[in-house]
PDB file of N, CA and C in Angstrom:
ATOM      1  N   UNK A   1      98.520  95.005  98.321  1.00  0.00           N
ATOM      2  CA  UNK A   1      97.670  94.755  97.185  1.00  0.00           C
ATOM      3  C   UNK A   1      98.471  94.013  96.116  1.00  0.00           C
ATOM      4  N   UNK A   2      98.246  93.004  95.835  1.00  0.00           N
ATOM      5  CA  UNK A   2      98.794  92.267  94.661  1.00  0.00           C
ATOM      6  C   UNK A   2      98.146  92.597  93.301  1.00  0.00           C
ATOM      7  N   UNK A   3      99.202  92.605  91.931  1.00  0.00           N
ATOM      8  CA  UNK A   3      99.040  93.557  90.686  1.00  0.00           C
ATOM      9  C   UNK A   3      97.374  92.619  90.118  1.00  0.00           C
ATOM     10  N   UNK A   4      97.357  90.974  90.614  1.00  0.00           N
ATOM     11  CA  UNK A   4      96.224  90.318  90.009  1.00  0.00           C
ATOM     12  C   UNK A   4      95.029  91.002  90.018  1.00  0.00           C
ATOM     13  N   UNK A   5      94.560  91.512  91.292  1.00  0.00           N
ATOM     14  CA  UNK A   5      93.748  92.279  92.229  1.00  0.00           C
ATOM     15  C   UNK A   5      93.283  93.590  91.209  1.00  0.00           C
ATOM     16  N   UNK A   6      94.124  94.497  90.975  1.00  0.00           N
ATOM     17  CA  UNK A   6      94.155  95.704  91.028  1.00  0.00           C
ATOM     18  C   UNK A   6      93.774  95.261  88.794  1.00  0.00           C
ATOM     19  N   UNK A   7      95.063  95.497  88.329  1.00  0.00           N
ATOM     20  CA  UNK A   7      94.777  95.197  87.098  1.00  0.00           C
ATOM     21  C   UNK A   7      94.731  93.948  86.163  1.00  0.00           C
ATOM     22  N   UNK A   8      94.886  92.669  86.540  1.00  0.00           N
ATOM     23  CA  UNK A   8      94.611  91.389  86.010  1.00  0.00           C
ATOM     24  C   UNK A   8      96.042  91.112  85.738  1.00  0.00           C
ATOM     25  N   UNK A   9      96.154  89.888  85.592  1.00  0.00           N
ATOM     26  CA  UNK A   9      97.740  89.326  85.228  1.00  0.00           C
ATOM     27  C   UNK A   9      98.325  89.936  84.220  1.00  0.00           C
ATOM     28  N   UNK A  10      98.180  90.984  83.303  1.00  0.00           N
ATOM     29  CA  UNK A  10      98.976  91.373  82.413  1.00  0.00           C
ATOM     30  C   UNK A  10      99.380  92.790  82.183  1.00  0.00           C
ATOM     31  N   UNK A  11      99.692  92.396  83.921  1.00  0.00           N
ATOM     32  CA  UNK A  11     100.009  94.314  84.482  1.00  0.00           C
ATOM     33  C   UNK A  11     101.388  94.699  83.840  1.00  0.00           C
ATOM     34  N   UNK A  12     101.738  95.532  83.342  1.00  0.00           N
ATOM     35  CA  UNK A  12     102.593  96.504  82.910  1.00  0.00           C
ATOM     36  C   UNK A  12     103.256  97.698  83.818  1.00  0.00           C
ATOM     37  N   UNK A  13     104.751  97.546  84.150  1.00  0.00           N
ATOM     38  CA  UNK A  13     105.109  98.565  85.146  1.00  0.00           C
ATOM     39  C   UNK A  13     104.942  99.467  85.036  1.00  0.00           C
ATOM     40  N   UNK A  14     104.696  99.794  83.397  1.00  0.00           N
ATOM     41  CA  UNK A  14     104.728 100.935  82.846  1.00  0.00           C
ATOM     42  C   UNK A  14     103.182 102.052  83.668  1.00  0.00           C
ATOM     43  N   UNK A  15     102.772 101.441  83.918  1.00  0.00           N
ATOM     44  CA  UNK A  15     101.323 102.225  84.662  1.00  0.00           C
ATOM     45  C   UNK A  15     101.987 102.602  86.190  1.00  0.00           C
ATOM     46  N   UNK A  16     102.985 102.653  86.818  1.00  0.00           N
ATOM     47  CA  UNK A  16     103.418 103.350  88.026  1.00  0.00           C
ATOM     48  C   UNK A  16     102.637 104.755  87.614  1.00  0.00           C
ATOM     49  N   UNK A  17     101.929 105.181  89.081  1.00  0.00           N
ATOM     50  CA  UNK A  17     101.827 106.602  88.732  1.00  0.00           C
ATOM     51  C   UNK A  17     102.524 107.667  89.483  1.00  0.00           C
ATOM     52  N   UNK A  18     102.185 108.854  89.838  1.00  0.00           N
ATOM     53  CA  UNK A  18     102.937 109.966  90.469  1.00  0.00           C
ATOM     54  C   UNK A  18     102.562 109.532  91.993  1.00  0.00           C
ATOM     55  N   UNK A  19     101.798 108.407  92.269  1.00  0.00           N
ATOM     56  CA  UNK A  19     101.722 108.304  93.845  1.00  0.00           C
ATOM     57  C   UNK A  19     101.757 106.909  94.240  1.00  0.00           C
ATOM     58  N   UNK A  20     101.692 106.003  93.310  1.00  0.00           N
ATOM     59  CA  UNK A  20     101.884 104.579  93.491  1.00  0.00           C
ATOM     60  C   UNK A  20     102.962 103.819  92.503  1.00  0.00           C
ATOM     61  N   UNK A  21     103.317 103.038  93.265  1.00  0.00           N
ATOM     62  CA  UNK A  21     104.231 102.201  91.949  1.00  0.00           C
ATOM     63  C   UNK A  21     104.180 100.711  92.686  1.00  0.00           C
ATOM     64  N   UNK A  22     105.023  99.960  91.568  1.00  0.00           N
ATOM     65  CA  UNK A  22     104.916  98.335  91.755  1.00  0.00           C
ATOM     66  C   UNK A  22     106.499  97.973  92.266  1.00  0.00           C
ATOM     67  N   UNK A  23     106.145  97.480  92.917  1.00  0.00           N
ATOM     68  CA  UNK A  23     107.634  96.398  93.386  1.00  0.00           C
ATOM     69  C   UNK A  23     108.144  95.805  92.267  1.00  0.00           C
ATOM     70  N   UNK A  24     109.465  96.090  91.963  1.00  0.00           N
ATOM     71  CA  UNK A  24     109.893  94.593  90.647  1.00  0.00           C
ATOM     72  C   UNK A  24     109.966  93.386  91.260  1.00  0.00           C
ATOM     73  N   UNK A  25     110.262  93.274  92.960  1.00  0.00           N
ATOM     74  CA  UNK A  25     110.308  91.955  93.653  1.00  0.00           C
ATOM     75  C   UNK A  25     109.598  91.586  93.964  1.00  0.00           C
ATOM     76  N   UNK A  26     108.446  92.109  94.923  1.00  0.00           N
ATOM     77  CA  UNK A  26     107.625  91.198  94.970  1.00  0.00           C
ATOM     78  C   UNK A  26     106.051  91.774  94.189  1.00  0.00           C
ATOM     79  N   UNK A  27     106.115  92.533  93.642  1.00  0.00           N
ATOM     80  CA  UNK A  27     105.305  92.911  92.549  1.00  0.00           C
ATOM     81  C   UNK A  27     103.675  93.494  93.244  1.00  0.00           C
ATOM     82  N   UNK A  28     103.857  93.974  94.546  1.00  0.00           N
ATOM     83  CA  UNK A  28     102.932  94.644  95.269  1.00  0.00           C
ATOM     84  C   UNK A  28     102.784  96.135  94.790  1.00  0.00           C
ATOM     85  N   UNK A  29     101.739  96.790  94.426  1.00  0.00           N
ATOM     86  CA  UNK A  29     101.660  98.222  94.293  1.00  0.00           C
ATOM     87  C   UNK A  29     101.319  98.915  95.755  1.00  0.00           C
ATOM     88  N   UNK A  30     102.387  99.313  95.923  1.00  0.00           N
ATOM     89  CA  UNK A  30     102.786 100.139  97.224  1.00  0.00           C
ATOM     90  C   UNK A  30     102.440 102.211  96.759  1.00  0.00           C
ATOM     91  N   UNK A  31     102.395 102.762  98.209  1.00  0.00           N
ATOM     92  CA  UNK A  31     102.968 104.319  97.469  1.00  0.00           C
ATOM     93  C   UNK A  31     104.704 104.733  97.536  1.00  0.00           C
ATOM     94  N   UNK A  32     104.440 105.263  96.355  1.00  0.00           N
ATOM     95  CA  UNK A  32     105.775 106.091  96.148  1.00  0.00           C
ATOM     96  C   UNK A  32     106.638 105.893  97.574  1.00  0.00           C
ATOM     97  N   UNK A  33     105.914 106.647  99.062  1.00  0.00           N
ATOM     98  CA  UNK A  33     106.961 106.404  99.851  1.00  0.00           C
ATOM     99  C   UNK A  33     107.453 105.126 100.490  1.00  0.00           C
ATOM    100  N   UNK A  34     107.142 104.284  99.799  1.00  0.00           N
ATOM    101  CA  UNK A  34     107.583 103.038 100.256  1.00  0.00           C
ATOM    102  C   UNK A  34     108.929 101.999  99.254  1.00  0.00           C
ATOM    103  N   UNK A  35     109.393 103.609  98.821  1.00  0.00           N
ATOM    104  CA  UNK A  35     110.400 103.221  98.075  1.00  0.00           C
ATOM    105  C   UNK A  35     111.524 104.227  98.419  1.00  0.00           C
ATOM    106  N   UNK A  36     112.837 104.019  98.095  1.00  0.00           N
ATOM    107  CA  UNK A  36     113.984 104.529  98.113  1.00  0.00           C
ATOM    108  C   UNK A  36     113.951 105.934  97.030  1.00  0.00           C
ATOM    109  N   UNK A  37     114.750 106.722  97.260  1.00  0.00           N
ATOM    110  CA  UNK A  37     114.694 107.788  96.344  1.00  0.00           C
ATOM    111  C   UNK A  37     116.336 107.205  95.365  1.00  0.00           C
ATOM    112  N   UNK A  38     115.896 107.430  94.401  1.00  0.00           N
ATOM    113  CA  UNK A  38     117.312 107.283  93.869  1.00  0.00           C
ATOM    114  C   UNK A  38     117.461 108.185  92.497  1.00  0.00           C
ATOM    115  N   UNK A  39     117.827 109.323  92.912  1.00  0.00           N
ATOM    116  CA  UNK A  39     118.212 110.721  92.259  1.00  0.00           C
ATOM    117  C   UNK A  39     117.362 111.233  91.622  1.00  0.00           C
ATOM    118  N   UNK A  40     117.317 112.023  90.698  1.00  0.00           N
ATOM    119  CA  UNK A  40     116.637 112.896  89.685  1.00  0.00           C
ATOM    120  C   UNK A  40     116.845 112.497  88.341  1.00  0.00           C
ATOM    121  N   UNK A  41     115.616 112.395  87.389  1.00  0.00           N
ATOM    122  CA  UNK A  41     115.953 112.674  85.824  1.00  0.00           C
ATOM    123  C   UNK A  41     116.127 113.807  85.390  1.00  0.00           C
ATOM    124  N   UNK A  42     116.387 113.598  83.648  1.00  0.00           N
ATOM    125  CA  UNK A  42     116.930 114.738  83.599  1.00  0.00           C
ATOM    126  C   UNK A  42     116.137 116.279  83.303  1.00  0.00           C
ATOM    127  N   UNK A  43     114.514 116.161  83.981  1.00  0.00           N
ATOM    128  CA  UNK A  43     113.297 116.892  84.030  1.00  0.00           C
ATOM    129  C   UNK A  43     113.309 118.051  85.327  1.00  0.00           C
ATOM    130  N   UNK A  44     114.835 117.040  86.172  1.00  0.00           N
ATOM    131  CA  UNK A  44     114.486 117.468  87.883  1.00  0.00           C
ATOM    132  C   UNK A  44     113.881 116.620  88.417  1.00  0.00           C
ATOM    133  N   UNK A  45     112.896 115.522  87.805  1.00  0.00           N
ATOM    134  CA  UNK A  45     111.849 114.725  88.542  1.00  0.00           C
ATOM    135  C   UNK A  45     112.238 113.883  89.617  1.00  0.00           C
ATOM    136  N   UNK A  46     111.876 113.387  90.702  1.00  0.00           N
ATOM    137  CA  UNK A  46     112.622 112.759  91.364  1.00  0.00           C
ATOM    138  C   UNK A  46     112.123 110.899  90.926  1.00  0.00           C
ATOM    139  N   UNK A  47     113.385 109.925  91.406  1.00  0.00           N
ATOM    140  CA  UNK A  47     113.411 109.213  90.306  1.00  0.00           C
ATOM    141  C   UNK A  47     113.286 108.128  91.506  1.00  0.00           C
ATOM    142  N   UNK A  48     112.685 107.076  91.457  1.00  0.00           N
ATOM    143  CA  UNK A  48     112.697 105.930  93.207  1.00  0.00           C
ATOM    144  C   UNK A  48     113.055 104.549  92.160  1.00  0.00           C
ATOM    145  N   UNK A  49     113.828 103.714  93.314  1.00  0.00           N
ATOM    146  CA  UNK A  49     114.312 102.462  93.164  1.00  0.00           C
ATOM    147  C   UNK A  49     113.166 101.572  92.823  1.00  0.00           C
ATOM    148  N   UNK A  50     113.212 100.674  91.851  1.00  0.00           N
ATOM    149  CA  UNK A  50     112.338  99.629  91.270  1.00  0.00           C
ATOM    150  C   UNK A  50     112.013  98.784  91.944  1.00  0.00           C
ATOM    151  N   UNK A  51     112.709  98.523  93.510  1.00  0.00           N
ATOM    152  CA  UNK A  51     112.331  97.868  94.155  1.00  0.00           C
ATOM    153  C   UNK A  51     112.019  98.333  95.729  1.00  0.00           C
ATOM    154  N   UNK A  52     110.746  97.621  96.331  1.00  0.00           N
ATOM    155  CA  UNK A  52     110.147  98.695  98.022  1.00  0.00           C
ATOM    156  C   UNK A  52     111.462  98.444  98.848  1.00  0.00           C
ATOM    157  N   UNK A  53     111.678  99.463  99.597  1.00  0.00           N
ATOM    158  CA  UNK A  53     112.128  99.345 101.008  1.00  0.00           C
ATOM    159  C   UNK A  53     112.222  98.022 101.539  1.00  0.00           C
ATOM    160  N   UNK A  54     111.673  97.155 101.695  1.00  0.00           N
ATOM    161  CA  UNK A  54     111.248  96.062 102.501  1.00  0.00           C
ATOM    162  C   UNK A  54     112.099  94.940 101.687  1.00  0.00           C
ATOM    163  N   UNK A  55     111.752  95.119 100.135  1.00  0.00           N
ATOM    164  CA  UNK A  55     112.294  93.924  99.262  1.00  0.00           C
ATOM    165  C   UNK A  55     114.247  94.681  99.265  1.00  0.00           C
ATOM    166  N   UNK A  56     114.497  95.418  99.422  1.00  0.00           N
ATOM    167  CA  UNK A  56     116.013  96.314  99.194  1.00  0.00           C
ATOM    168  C   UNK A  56     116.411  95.658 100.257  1.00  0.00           C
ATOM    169  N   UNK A  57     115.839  96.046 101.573  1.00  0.00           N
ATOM    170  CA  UNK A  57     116.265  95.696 103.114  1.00  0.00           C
ATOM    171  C   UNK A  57     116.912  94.198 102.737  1.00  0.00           C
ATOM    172  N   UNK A  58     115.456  92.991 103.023  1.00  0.00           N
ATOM    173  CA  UNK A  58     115.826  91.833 102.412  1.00  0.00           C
ATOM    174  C   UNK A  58     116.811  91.152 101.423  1.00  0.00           C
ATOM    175  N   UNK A  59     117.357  91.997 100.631  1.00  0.00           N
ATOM    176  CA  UNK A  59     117.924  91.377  99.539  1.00  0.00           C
ATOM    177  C   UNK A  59     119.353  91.814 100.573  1.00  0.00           C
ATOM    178  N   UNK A  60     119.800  93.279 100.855  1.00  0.00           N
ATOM    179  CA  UNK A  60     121.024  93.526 101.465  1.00  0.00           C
ATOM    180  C   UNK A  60     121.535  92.711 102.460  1.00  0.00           C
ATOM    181  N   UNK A  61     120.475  92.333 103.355  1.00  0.00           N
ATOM    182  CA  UNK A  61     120.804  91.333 104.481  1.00  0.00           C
ATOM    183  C   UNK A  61     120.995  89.703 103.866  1.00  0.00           C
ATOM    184  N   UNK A  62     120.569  89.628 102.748  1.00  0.00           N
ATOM    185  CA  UNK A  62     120.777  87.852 102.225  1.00  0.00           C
ATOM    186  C   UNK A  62     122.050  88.472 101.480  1.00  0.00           C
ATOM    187  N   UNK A  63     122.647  89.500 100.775  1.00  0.00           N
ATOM    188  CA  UNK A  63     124.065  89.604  99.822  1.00  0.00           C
ATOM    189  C   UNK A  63     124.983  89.736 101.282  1.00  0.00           C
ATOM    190  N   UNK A  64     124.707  90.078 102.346  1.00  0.00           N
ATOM    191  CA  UNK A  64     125.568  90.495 103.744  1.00  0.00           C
ATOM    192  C   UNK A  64     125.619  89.178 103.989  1.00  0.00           C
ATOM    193  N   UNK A  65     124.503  88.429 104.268  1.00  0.00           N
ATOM    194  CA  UNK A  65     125.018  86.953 105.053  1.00  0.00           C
ATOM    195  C   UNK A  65     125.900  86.181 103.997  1.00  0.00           C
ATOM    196  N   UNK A  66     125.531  86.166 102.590  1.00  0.00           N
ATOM    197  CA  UNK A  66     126.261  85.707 101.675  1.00  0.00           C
ATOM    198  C   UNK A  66     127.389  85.922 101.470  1.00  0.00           C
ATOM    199  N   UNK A  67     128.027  87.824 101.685  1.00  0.00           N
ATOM    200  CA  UNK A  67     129.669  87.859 101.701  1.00  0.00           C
ATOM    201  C   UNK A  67     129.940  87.179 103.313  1.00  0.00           C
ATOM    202  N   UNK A  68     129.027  87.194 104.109  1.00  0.00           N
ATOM    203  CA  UNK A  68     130.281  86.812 105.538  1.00  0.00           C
ATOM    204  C   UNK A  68     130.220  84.949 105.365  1.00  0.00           C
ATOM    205  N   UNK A  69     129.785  84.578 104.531  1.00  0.00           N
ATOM    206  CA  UNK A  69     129.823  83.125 104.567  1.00  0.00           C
ATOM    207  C   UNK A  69     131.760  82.935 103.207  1.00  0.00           C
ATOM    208  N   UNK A  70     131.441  83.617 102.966  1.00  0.00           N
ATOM    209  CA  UNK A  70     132.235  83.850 101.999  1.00  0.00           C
ATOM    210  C   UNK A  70     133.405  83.846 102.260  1.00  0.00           C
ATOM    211  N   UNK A  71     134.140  84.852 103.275  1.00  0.00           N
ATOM    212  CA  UNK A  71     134.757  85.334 104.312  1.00  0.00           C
ATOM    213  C   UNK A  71     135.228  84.533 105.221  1.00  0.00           C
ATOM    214  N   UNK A  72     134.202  83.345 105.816  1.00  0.00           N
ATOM    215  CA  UNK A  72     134.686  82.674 106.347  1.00  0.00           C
ATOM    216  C   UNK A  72     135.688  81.386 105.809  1.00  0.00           C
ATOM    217  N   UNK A  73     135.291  81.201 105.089  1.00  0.00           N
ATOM    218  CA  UNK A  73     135.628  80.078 104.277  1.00  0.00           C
ATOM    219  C   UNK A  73     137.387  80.073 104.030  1.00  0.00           C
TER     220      UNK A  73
END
């Protein structure tokens, strides 16, 4: 689902809720489990990465090909 769709171009991250949130990369509202957990605030709450699974994956494998080009050189 793209954010145009759902709330009009002047979506605000700030509306993530307790079961959906937005990609900062590619700006799809996914659910919660389609994100990384990345620790607790300081409520206990549990706290997920700003960016999905899919866009994290992607980015690690382009900074990986980028250090082994690096490497070679």
């Amino acid at each position: 689902m793209i954010l145009d769709d759902v709330f009009g171009a002047e979506y605000i991250g700030s509306r993530d809720t307790a079961t959906h949130r937005v990609c900062s990369a590619c700006g799809e509202l996914k659910l919660v489990e389609a994100f990384y957990r990345d620790g607790k605030d300081h409520y206990g709450n549990i706290r997920y990465r700003r960016d999905c699974k899919d866009c994290y994956k992607k980015q690690r494998l382009a900074e990986a090909k980028m250090k082994s080009k690096k490497v070679q050189k």
